[in-house]
Protein backbone atom coordinates (compact mmCIF):
# COMPACT_ATOMS: atom_id res chain seq x y z
CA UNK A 1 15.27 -23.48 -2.79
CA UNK A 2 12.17 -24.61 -4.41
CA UNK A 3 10.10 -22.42 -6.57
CA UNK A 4 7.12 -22.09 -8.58
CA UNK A 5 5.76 -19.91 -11.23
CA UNK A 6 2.58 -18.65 -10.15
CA UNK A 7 1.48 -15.86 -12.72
CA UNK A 8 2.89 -16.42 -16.39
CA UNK A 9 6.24 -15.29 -16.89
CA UNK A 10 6.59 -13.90 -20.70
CA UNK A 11 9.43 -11.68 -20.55
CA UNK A 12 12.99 -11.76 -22.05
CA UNK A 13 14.78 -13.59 -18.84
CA UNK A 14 18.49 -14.43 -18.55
CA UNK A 15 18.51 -17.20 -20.72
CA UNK A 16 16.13 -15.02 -23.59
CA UNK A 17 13.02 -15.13 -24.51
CA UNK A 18 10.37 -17.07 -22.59
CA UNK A 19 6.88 -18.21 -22.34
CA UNK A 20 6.10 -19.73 -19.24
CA UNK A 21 2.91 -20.97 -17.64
CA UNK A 22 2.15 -20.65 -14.27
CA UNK A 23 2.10 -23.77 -11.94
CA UNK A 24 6.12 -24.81 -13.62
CA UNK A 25 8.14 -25.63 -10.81
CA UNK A 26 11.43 -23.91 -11.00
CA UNK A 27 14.54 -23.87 -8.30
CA UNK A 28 17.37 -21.30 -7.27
CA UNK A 29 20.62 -21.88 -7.13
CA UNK A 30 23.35 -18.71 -6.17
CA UNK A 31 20.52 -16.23 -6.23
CA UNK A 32 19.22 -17.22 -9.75
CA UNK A 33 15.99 -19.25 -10.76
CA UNK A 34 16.23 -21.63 -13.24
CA UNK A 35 13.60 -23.68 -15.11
CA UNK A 36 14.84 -26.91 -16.93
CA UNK A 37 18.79 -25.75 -16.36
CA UNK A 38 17.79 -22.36 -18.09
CA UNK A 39 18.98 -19.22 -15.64
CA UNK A 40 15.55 -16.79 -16.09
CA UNK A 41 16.02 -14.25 -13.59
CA UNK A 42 17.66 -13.47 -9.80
CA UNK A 43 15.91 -14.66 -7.33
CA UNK A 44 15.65 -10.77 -5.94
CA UNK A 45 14.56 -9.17 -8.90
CA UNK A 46 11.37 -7.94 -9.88
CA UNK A 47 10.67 -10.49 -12.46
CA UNK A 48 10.93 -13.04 -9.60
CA UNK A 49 8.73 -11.06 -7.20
CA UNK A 50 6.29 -10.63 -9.70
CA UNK A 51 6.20 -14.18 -11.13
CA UNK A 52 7.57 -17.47 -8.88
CA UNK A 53 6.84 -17.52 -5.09
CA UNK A 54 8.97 -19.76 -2.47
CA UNK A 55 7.80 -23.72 -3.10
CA UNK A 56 9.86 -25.41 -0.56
CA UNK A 57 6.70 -26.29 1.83
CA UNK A 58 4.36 -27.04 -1.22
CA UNK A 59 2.44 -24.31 -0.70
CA UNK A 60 3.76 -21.93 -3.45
CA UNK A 61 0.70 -21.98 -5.66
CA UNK A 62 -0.92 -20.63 -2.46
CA UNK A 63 1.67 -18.25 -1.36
CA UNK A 64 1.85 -16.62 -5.05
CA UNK A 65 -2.63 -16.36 -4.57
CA UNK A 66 -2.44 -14.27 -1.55
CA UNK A 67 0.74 -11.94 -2.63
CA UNK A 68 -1.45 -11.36 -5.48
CA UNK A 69 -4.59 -10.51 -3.94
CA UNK A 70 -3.41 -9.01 -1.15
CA UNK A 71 -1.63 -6.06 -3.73
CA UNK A 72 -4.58 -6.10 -5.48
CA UNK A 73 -6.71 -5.19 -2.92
CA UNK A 74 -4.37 -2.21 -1.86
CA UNK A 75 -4.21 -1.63 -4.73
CA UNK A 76 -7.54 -0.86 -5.39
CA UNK A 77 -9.03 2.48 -5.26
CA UNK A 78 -12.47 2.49 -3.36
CA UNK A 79 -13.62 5.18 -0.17
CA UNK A 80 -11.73 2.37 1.92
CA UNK A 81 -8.18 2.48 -0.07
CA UNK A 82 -6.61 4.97 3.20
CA UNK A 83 -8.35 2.68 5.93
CA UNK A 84 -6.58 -0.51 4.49
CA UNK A 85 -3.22 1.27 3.79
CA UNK A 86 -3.67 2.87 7.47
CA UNK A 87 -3.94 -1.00 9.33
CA UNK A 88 -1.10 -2.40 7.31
CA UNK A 89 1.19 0.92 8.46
CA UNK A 90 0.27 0.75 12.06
CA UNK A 91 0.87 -3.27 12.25
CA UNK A 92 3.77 -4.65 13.76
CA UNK A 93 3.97 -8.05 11.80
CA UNK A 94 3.33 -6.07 8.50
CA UNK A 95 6.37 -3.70 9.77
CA UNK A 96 9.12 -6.57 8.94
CA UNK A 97 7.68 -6.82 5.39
CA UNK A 98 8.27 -2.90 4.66
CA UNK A 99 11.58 -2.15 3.35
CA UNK A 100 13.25 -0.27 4.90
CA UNK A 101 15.14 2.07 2.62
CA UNK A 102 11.87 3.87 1.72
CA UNK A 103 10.57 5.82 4.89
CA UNK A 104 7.71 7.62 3.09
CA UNK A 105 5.71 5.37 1.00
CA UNK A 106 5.35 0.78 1.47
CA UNK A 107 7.39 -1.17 -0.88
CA UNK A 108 7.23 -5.17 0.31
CA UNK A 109 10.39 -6.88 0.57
CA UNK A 110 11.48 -9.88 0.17
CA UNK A 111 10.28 -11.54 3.37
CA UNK A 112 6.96 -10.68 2.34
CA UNK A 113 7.13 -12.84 -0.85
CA UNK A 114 9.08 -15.40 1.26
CA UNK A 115 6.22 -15.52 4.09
CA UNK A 116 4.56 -17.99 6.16
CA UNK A 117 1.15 -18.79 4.64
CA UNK A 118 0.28 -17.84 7.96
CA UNK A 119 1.40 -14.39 7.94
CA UNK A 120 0.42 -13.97 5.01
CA UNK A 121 -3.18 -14.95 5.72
CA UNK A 122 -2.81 -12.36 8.77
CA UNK A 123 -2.31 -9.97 5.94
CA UNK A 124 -5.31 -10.72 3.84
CA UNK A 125 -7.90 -10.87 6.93
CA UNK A 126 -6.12 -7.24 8.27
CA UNK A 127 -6.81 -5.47 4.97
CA UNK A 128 -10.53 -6.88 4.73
CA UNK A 129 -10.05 -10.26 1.97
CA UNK A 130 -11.67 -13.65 2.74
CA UNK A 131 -9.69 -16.27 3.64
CA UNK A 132 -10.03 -19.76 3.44
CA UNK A 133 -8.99 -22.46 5.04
């Protein structure tokens, strides 16, 4: 699968130390991303949540935007932090990115960072960001 960086990844990765700017394309192979034959990090870790987003529709730049902003913005501690957190708990196309294991508090899973730019636009409008098309 196709990936791309799409928030600098300067870190200590598989391989060791790296610098890399965002917009690199990178791919996975066996659950690990590489970047120019160098393993950096698997493809379910943290590192790779936080840094490369899904690229095989061309639309990764895009995808890793919204992630972003969208955990940003519920991230973000204003009177209407509750109302936002409320709408993505009581929706059912949110539900499927929840994981699971945690009952009492949202951590997004992988499908989330895998999403439709679609769904993921669903996402943005439901918690109050502008979207555009």
């Amino acid at each position: 699968m196709q990936y791309v960086i799409y928030k600098r990844f300067k870190d200590t990765a598989l391989c060791g130390p790296v610098n890399l700017k965002a917009t690199l394309p990178c791919w996975e192979s066996e659950g690990i991303i590489f970047y120019e034959g160098k393993p950096l990090c698997f493809a379910a870790s943290e590192n790779a949540l936080c840094h490369f987003a899904r690229d095989d529709d061309g639309k990764g730049l895009l995808r890793g935007k919204l992630i972003g902003d969208i955990k940003r913005r519920l991230a973000k501690r204003d009177g209407d932090y509750q109302k936002r957190w409320d709408k993505v708990w009581a929706d059912k196309l949110c539900a499927k990115f929840k994981r699971k294991e945690y009952a009492d508090f949202w951590i997004w899973n992988k499908a989330f960072h895998d999403a439709e730019i679609g769904e993921l636009e669903y996402v943005a409008e439901l918690i109050g960001l502008e979207v555009r098309r």
